[in-house]
C-alpha atoms as a PDB file:
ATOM      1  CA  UNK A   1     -17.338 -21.203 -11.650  1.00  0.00           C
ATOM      2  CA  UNK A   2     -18.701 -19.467  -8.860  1.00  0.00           C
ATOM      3  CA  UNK A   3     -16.779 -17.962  -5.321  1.00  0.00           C
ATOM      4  CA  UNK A   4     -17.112 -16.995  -2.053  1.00  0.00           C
ATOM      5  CA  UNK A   5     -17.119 -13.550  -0.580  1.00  0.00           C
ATOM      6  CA  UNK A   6     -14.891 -13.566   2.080  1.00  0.00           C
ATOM      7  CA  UNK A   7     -14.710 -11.538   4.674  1.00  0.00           C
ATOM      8  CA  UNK A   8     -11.876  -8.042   5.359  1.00  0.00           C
ATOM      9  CA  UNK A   9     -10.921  -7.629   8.207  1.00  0.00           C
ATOM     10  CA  UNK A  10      -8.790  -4.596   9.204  1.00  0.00           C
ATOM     11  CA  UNK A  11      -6.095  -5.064  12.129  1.00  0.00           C
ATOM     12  CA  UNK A  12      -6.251  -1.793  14.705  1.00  0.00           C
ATOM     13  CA  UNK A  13      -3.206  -0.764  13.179  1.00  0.00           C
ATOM     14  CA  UNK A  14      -4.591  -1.021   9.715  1.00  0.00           C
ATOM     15  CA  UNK A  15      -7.718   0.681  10.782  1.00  0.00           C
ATOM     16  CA  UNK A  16      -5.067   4.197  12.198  1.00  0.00           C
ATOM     17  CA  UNK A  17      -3.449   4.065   9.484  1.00  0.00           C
ATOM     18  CA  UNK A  18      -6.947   4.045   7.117  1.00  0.00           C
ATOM     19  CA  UNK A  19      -7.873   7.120   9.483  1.00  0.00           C
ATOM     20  CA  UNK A  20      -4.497   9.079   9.131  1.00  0.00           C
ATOM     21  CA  UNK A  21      -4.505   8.054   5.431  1.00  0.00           C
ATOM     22  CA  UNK A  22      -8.221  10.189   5.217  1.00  0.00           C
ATOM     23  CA  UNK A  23      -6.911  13.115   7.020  1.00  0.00           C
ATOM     24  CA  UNK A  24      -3.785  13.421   4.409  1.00  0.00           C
ATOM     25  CA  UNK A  25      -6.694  14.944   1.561  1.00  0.00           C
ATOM     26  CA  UNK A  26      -8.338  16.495   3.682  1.00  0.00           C
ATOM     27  CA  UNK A  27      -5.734  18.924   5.365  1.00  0.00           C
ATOM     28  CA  UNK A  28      -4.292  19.639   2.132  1.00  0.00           C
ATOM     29  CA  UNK A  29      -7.286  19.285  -0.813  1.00  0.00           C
ATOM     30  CA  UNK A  30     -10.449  20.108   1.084  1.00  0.00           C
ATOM     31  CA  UNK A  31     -13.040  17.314   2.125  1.00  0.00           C
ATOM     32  CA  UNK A  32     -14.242  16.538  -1.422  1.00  0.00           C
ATOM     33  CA  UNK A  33     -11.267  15.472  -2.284  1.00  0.00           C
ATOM     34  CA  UNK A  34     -10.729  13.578   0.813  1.00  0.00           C
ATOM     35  CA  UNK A  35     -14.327  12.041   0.003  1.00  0.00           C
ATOM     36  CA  UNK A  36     -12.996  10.772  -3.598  1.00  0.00           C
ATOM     37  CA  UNK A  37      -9.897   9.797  -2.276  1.00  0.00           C
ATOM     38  CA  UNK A  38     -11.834   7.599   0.620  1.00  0.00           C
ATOM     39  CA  UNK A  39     -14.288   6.252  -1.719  1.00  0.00           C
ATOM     40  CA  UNK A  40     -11.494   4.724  -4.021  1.00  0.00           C
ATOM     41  CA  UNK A  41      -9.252   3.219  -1.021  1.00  0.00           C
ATOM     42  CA  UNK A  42     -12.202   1.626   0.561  1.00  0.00           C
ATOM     43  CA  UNK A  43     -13.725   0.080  -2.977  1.00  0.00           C
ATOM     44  CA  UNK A  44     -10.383  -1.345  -3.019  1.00  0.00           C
ATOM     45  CA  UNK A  45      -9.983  -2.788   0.177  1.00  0.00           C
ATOM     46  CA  UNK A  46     -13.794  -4.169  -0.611  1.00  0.00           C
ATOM     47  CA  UNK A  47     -12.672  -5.601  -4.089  1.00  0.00           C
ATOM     48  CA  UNK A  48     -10.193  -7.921  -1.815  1.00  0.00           C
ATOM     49  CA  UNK A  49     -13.150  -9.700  -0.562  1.00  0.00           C
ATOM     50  CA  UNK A  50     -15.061 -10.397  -4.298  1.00  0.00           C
ATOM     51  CA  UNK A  51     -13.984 -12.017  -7.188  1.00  0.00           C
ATOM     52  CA  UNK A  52     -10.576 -11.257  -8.180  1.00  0.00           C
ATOM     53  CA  UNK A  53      -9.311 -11.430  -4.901  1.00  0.00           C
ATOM     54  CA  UNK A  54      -6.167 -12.158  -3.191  1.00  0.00           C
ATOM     55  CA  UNK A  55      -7.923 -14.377  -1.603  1.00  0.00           C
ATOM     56  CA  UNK A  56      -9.197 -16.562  -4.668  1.00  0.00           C
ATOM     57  CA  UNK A  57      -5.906 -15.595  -6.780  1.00  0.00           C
ATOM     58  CA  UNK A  58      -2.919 -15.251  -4.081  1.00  0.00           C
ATOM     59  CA  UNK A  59      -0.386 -15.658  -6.994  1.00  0.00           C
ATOM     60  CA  UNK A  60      -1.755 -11.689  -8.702  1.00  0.00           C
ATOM     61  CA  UNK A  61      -0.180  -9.977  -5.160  1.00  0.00           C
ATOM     62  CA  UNK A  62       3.589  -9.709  -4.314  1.00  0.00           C
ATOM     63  CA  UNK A  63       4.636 -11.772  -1.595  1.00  0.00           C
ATOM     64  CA  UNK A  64       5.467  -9.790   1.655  1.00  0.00           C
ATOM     65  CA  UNK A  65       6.476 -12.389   4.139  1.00  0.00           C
ATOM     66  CA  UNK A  66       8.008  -9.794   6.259  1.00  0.00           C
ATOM     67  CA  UNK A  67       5.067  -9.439   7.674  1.00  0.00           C
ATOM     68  CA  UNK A  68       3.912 -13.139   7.864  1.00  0.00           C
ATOM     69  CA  UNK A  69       4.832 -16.527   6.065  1.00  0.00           C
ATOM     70  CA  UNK A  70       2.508 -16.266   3.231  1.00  0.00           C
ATOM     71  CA  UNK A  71       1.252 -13.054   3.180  1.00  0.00           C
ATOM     72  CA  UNK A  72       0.605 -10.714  -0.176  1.00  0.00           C
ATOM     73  CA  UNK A  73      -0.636  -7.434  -1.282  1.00  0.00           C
ATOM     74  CA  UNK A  74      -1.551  -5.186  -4.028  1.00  0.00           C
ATOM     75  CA  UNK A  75      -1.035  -1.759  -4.817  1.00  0.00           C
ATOM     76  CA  UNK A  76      -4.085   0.802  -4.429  1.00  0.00           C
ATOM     77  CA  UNK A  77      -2.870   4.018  -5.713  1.00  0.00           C
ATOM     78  CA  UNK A  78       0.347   5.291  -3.720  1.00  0.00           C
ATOM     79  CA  UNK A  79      -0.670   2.482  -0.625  1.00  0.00           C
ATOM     80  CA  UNK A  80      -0.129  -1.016  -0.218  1.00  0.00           C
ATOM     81  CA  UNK A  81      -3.463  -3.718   0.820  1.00  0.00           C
END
């Protein structure tokens, strides 16, 4: 069984809040940790496009229609994709 990539893309508002969410670390840990703390978000938000994706398996996120009919998301760390 093979599957697409698809594609991420990041509303404006999801890219502020990806820039406020890297500023958080590094005001208060220092800009290693920020660096860690990027890396891991953005693998995450990169895993939604590959295999195990929402995409390919919608049913493995939690629906959150408040935001649109249909729409779900998964945890990464303390924020929600």
């Amino acid at each position: 069984m093979s599957f697409r990539k698809r594609t991420v893309i990041l509303s404006p508002q999801a890219q502020a809040d990806l820039t406020d969410i890297r500023d958080y670390p590094l005001e208060h840990w220092g800009e290693t940790q920020r660096d860690r703390y990027e890396a891991a978000l953005l693998g995450r938000i990169a895993s939604l496009g590959r295999i195990a994706s929402l995409a390919d398996f919608p049913a493995t996120g939690v629906g959150c229609p408040r935001f649109f009919p249909g729409c779900r998301a998964r945890r990464a760390g303390s924020h929600v994709l």
